[in-house]
N, C-alpha and C. Protein backbone atom coordinates (compact mmCIF):
# COMPACT_ATOMS: atom_id res chain seq x y z
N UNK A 1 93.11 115.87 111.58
CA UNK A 1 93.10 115.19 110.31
C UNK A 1 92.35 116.06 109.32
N UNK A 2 92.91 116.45 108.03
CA UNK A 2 92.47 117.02 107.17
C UNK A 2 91.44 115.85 106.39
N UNK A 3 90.57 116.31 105.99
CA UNK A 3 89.22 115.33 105.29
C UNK A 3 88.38 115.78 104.17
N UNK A 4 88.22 115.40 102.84
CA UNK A 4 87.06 116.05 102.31
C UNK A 4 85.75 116.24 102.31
N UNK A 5 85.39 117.24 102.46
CA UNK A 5 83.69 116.99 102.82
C UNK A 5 83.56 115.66 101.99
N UNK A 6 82.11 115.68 102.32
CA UNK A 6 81.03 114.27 101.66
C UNK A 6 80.61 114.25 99.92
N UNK A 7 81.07 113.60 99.52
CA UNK A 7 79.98 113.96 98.20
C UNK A 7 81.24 115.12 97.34
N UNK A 8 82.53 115.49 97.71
CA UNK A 8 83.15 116.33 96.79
C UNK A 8 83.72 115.51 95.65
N UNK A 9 83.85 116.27 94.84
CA UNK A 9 84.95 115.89 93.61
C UNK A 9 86.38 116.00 93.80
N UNK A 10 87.11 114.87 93.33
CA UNK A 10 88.46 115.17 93.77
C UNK A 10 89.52 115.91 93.23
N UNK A 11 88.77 115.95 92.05
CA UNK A 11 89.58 116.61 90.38
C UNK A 11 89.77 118.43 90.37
N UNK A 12 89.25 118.39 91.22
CA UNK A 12 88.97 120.29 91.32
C UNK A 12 88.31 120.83 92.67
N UNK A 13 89.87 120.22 93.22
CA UNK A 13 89.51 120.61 95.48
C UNK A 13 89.47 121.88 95.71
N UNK A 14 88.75 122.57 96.19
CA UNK A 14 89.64 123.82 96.60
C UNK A 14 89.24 123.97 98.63
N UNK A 15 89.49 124.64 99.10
CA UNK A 15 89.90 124.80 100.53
C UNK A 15 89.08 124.30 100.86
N UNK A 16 87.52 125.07 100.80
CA UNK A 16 85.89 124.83 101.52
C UNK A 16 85.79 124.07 101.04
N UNK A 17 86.01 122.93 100.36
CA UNK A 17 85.83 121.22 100.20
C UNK A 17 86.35 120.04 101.12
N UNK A 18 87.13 120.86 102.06
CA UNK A 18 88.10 120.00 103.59
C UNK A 18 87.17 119.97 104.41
N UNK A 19 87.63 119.87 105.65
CA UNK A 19 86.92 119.62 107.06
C UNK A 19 88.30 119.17 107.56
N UNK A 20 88.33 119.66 108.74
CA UNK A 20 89.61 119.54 109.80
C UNK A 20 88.33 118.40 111.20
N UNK A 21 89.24 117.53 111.04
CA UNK A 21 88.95 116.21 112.60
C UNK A 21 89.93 116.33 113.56
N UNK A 22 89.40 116.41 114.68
CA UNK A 22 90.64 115.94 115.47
C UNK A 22 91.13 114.21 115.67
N UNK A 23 92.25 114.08 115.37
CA UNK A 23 92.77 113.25 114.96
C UNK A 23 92.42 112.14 116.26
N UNK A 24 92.24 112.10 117.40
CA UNK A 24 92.52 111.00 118.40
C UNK A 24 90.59 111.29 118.60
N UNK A 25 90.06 111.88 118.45
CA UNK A 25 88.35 111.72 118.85
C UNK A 25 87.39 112.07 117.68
N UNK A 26 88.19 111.95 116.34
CA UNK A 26 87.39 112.88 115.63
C UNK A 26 86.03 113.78 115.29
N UNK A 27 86.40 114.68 116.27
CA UNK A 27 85.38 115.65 116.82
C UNK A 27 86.10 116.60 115.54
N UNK A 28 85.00 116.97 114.90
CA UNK A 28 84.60 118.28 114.16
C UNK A 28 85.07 119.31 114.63
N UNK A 29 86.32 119.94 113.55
CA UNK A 29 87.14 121.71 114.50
C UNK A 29 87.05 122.23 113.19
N UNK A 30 86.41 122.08 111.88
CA UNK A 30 86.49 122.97 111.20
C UNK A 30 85.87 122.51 110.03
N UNK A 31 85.50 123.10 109.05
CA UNK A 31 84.63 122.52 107.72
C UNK A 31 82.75 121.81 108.37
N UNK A 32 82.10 121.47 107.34
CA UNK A 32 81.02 120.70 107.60
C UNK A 32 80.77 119.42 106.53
N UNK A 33 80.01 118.69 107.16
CA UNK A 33 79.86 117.17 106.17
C UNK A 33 80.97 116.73 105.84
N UNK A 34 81.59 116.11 106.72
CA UNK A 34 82.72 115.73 106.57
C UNK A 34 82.56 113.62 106.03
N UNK A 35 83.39 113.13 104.90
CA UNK A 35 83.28 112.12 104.32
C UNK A 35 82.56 111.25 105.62
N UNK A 36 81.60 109.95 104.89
CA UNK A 36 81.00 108.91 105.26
C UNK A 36 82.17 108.28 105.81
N UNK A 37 83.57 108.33 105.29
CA UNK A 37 84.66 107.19 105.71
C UNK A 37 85.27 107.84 106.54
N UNK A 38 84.75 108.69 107.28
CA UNK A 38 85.78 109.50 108.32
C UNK A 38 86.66 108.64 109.17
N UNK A 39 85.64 107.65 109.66
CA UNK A 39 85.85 106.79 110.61
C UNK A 39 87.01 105.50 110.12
N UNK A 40 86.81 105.49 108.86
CA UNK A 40 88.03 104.73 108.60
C UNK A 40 89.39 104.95 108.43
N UNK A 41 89.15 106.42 108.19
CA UNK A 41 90.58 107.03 107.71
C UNK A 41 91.41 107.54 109.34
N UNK A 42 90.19 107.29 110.15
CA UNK A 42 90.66 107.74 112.00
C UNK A 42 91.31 106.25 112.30
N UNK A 43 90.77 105.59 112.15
CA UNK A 43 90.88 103.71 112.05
C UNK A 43 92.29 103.70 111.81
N UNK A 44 92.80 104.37 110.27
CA UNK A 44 94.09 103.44 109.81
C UNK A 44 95.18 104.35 110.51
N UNK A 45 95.13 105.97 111.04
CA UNK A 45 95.92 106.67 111.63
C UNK A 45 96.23 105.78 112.98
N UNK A 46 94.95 105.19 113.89
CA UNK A 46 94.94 105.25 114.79
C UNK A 46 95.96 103.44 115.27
N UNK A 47 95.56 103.03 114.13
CA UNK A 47 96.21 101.42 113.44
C UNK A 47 97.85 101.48 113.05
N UNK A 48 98.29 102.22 112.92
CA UNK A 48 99.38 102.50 111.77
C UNK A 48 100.05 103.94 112.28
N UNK A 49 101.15 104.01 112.86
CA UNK A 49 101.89 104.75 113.72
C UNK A 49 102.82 105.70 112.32
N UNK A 50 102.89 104.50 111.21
CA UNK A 50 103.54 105.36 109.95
C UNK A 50 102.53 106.18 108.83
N UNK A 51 101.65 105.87 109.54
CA UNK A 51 100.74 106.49 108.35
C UNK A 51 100.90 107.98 108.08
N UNK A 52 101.19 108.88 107.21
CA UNK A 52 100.83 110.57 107.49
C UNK A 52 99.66 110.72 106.11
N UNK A 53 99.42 109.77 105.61
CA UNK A 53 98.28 110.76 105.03
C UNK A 53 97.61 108.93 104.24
N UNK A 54 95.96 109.44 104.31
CA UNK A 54 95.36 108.12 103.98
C UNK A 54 94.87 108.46 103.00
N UNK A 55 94.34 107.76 101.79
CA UNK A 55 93.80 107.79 100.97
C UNK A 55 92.82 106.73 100.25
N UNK A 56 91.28 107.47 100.73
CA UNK A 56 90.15 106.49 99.62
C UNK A 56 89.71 106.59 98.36
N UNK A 57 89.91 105.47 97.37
CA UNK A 57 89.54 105.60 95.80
C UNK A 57 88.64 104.60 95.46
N UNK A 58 87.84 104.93 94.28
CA UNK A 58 86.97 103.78 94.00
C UNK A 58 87.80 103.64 91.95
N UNK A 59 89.03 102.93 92.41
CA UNK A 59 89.60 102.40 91.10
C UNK A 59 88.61 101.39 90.46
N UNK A 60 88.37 101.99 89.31
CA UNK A 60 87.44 100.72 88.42
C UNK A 60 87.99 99.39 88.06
N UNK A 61 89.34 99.32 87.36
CA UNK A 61 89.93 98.46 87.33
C UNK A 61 90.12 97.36 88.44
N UNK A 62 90.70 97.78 89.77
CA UNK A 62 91.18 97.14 90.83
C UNK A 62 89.43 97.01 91.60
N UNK A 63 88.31 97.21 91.16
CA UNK A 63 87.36 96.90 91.50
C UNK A 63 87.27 95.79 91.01
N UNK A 64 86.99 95.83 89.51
CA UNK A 64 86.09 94.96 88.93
C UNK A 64 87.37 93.63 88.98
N UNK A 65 88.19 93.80 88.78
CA UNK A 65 89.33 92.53 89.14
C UNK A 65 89.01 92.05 90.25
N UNK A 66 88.82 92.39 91.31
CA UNK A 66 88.32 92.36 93.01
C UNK A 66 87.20 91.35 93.06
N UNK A 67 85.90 91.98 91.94
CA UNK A 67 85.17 91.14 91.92
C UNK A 67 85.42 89.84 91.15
N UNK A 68 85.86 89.64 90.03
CA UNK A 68 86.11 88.50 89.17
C UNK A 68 87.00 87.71 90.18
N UNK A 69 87.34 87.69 90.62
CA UNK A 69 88.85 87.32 91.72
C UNK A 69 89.32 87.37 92.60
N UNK A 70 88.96 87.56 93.92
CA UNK A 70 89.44 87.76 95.22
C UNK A 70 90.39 87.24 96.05
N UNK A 71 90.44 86.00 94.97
CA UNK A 71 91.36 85.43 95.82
C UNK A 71 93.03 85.54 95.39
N UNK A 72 93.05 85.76 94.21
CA UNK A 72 94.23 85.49 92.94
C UNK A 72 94.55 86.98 92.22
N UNK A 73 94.79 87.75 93.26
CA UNK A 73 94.77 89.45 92.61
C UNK A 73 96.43 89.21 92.07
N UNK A 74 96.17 89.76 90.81
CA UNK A 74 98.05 90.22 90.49
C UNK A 74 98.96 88.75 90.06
N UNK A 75 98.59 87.60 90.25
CA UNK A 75 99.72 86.47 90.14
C UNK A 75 99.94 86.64 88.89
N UNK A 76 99.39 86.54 87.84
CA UNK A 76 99.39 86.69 86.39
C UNK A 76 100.34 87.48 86.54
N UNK A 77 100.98 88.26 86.75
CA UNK A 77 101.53 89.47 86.37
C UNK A 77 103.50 89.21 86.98
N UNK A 78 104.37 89.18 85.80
CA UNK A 78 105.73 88.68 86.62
C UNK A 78 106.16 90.08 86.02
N UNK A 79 105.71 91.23 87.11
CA UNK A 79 106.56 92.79 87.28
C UNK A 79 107.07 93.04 88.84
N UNK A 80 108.19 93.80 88.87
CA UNK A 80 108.58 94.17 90.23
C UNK A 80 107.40 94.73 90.94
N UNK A 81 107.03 95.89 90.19
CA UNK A 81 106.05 96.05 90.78
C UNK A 81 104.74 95.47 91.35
N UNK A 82 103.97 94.72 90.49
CA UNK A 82 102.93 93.94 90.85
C UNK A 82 103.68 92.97 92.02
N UNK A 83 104.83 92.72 92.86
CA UNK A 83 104.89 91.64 93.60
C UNK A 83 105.38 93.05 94.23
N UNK A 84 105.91 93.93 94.26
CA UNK A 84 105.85 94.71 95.69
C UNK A 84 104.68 94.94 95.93
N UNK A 85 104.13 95.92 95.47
CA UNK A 85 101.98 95.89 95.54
C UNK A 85 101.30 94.89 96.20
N UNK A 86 101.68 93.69 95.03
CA UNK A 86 100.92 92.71 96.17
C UNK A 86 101.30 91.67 97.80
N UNK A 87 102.52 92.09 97.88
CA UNK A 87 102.99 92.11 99.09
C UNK A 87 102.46 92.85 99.96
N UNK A 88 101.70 93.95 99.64
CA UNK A 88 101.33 95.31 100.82
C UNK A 88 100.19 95.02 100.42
N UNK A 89 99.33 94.36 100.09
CA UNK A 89 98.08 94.52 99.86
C UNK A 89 96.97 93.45 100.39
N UNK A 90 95.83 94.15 100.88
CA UNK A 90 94.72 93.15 102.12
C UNK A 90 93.32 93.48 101.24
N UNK A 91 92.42 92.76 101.77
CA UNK A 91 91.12 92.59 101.52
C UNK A 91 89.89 92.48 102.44
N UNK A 92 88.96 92.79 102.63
CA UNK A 92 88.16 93.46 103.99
C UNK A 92 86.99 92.36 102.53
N UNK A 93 86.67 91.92 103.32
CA UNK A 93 84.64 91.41 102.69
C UNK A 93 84.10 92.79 102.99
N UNK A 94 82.94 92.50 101.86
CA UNK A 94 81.73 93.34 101.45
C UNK A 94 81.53 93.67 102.69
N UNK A 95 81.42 95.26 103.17
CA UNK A 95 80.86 95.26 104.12
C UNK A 95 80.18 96.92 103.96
N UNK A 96 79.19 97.42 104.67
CA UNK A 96 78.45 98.78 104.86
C UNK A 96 79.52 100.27 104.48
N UNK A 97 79.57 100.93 103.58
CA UNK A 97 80.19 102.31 103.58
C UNK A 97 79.81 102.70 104.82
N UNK A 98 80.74 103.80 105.49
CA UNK A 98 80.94 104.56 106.20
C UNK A 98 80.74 103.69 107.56
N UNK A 99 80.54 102.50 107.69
CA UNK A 99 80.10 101.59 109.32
C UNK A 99 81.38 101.54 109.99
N UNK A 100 80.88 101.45 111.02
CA UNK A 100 82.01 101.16 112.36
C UNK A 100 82.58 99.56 111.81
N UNK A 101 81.90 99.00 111.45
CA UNK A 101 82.77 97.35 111.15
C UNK A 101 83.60 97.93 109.73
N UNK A 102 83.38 98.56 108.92
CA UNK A 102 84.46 98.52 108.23
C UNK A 102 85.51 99.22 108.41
N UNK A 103 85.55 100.21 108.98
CA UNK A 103 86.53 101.39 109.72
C UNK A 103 87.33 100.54 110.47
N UNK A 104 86.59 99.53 111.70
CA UNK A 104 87.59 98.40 112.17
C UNK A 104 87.94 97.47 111.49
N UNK A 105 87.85 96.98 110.87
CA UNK A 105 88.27 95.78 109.84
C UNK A 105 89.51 96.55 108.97
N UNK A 106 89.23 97.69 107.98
CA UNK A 106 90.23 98.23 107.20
C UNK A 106 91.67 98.93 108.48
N UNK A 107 91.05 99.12 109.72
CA UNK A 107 92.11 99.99 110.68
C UNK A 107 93.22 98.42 111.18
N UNK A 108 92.15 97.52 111.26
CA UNK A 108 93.20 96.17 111.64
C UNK A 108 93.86 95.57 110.87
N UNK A 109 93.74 95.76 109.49
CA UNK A 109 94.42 95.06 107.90
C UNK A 109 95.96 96.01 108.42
N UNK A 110 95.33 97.87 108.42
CA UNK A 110 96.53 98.90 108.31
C UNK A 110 97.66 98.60 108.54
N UNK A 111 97.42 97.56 109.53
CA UNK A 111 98.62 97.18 110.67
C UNK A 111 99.99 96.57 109.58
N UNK A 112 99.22 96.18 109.21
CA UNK A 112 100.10 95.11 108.25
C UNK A 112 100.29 95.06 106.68
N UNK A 113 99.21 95.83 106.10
CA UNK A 113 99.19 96.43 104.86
C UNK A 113 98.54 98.03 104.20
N UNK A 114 99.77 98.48 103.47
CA UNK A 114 99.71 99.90 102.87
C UNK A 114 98.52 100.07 102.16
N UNK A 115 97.82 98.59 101.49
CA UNK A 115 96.50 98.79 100.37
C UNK A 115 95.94 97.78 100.86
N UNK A 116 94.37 98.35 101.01
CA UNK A 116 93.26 97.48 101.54
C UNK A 116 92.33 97.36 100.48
N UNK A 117 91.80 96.58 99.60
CA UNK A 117 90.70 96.37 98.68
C UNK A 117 89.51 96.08 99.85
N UNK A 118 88.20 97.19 99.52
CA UNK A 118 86.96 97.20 100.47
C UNK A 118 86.24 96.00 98.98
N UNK A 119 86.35 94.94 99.22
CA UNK A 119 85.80 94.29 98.57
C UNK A 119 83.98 94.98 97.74
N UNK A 120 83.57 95.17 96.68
CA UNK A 120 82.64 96.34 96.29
C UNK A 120 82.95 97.50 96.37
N UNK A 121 83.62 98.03 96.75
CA UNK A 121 83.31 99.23 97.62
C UNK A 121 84.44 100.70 96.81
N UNK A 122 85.37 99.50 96.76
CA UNK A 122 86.83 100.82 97.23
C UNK A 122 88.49 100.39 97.22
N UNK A 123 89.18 100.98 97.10
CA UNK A 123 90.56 101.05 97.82
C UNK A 123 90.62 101.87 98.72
N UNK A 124 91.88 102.03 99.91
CA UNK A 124 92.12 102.46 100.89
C UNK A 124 93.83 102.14 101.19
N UNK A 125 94.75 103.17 100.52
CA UNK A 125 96.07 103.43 100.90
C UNK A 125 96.45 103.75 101.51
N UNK A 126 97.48 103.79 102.69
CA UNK A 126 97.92 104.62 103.12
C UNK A 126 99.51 104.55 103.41
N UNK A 127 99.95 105.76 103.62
CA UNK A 127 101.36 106.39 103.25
C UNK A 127 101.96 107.57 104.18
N UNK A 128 103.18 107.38 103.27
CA UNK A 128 103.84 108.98 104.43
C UNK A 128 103.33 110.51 104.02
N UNK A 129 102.95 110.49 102.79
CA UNK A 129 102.24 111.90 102.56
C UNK A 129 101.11 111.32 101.40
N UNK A 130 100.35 112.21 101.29
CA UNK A 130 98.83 111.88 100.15
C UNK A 130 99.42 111.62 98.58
N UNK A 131 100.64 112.25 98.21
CA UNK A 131 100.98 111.59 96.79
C UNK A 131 101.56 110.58 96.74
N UNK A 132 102.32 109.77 97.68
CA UNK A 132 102.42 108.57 98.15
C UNK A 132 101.35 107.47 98.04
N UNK A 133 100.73 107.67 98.73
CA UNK A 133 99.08 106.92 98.80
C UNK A 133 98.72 107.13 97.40
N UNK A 134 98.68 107.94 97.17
CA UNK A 134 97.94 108.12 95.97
C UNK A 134 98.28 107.53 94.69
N UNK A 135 99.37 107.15 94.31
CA UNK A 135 100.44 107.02 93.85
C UNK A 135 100.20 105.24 93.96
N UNK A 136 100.15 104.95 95.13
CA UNK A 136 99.87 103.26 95.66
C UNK A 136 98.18 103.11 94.39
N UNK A 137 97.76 103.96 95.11
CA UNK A 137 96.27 103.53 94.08
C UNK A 137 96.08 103.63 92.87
N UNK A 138 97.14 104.13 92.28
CA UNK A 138 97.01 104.41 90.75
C UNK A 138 97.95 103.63 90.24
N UNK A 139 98.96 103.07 90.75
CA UNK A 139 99.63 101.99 90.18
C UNK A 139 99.09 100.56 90.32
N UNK A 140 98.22 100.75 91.36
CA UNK A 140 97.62 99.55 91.62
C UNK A 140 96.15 99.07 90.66
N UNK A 141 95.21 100.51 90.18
CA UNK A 141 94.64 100.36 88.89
C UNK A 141 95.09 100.33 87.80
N UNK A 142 96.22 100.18 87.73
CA UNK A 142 97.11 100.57 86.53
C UNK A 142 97.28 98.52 85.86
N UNK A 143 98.19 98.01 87.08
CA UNK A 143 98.47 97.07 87.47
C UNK A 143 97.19 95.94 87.45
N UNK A 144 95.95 96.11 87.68
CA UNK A 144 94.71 95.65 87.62
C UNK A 144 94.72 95.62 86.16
N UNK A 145 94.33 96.67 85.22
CA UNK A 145 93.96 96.70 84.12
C UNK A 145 95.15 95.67 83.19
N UNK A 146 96.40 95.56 83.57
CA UNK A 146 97.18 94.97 82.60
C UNK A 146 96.75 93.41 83.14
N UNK A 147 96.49 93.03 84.61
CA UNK A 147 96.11 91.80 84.54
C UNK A 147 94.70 91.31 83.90
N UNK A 148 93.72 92.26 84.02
CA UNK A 148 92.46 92.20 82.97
C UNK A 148 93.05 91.67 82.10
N UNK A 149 93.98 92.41 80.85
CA UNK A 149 94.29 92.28 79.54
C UNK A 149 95.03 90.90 79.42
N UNK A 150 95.42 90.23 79.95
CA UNK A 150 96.41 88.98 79.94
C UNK A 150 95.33 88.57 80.41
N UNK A 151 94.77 88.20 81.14
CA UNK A 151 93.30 87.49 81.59
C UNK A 151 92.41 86.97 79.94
N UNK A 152 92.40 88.49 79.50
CA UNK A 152 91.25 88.56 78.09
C UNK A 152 92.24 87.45 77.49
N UNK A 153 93.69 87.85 77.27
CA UNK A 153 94.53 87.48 75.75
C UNK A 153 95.10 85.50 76.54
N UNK A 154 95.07 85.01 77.35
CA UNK A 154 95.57 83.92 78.08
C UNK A 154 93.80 83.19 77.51
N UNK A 155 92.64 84.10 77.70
CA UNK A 155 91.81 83.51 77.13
C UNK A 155 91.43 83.18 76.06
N UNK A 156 91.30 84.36 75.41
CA UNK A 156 91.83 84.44 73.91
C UNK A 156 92.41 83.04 73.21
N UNK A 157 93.54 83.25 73.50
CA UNK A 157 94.48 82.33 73.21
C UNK A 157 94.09 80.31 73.49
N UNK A 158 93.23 80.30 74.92
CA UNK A 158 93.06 78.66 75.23
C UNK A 158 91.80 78.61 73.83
N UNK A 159 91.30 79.70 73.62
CA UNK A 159 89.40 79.22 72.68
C UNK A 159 90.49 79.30 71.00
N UNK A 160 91.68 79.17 70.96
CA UNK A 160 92.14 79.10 69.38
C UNK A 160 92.70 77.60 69.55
């Protein structure tokens, strides 16, 4: 499993910012400080037989919606998209970065959904290649922010 070290930026990767895992023990074969979420991203491979490439984001939007709302992500919203999205999409409670309970919790959602909201924490996609995934998380902050805005203007609108 290809991985970014700990602590990199994602905006400007270059090679010595990876770490190579082995995928079934993830034992260390190459790079150092390899991410706090190692263990989760071993979790959703090891969960999810379709997975080829995982991806963790901390979307602001699909955060702070997360928090206002946990239970009611996306209904506001009558787009194809927002009901495919939220068809593939799970939720893990608050739980410890980088812990063995969340690595199992997000690896047992995998089973059954492409996007995991780490309640506080995070998103966690996964897909057949990394622009795939990636792609899941940015439509999915995308998708957050327009339900914000109908949230604001539905409010808006009851205080006139």
């Amino acid at each position: 499993m290809l991985i970014t070290r700990s602590g990199t930026s994602k905006a400007c990767l270059t090679p010595d910012d990876f770490c190579v895992l082995e995928l079934t023990t993830g034992k260390l074969l190459a790079g150092s400080d390899p991410s706090i979420e190692s263990r989760m991203h071993l979790s959703v491979y090891s969960s999810q037989e379709k997975a080829g490439a995982v991806v963790h984001t901390h979307p602001a939007h699909v955060l702070a919606l997360s928090q206002a709302s946990s239970d009611n992500l996306f209904r506001q919203l009558d787009l194809f998209e927002a009901r495919v999205l939220h068809s593939q999409l799970g939720m893990v409670r608050a739980m410890e970065p980088g812990s063995d309970q969340l690595a199992s919790a997000v690896g047992r959602l995998a089973r059954e959904c492409k996007c995991i909201i780490m309640h506080g924490h995070g998103l966690t996609c996964w897909d057949s290649g990394p622009f795939a995934a990636l792609a899941s998380s940015e439509e999915l902050d995308s998708l957050a922010l327009m339900e914000i805005h109908l949230r604001l203007l539905n409010f808006q609108n009851s205080q006139i």
